[in-house]
Protein backbone atom coordinates (compact mmCIF):
# COMPACT_ATOMS: atom_id res chain seq x y z
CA UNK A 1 98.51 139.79 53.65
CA UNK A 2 95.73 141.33 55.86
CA UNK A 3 92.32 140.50 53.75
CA UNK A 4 91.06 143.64 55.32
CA UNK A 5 93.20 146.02 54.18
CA UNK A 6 91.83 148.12 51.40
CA UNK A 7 95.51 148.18 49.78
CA UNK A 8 96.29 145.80 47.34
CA UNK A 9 100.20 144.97 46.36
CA UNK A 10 100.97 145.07 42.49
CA UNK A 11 102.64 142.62 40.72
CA UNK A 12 105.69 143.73 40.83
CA UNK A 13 105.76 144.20 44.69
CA UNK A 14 104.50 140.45 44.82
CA UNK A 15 107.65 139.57 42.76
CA UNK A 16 110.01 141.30 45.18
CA UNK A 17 108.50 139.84 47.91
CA UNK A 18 108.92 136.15 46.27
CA UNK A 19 112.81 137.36 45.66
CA UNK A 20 113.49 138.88 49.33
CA UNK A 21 111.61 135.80 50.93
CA UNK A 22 113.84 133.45 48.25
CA UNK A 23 117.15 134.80 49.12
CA UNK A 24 116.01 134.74 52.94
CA UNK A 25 115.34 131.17 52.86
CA UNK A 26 118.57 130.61 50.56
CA UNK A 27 120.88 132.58 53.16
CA UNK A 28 118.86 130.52 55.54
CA UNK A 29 119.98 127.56 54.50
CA UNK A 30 123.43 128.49 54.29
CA UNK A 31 123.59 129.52 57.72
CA UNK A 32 122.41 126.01 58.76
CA UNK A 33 125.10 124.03 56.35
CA UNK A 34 128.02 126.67 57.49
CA UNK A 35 126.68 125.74 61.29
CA UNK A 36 126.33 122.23 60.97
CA UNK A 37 130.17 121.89 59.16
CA UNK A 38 131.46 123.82 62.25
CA UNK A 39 129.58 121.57 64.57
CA UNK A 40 131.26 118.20 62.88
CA UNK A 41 134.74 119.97 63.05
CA UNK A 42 134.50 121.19 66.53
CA UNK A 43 133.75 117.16 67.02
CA UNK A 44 136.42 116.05 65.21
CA UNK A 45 139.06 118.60 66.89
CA UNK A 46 137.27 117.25 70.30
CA UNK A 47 137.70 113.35 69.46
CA UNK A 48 141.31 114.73 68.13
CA UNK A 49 142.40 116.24 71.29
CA UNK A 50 141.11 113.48 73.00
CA UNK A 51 143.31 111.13 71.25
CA UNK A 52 146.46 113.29 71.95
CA UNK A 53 145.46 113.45 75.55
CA UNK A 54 144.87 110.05 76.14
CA UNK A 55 148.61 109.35 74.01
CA UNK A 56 150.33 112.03 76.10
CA UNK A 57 149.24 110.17 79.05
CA UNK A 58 150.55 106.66 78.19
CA UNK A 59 153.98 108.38 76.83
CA UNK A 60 154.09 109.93 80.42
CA UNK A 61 153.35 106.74 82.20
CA UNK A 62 155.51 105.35 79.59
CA UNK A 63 158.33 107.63 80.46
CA UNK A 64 157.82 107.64 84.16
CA UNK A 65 158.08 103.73 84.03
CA UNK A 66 161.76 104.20 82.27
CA UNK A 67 162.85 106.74 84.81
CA UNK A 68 161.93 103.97 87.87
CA UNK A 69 163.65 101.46 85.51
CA UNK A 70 166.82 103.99 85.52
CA UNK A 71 167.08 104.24 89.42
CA UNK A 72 167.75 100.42 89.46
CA UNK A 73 170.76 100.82 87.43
């Protein structure tokens, strides 16, 4: 508070302001858990994806390989 203002807040105001600046810091850190969960799925769906990728490319190598085999035949 300003230690020149001539105001002075009651104790109740003080209360509220403890609550509002309570709940802030509680929907705070909410925001941070919800944000940092979303973060570690996002890297698990990247790693995921990855993994498919990288599979779909040795099943198309794979599969290529068998077609080359099938010309011989």
């Amino acid at each position: 508070m300003d230690n020149d203002s001539s105001e002075t807040l009651s104790p109740e105001e003080i209360v509220a302001i403890r609550r509002q600046l309570a709940e802030g810091q509680s929907l705070l850190r909410e925001t941070v858990d919800r944000l940092r969960q979303s973060q570690e799925e996002n890297e698990l769906m990247t790693r995921r994806r990855e993994e498919l990728e990288s599979r779909l490319s040795t099943l198309e190598a794979e599969y290529e390989e068998l077609l080359g085999e099938r010309e011989f035949f």
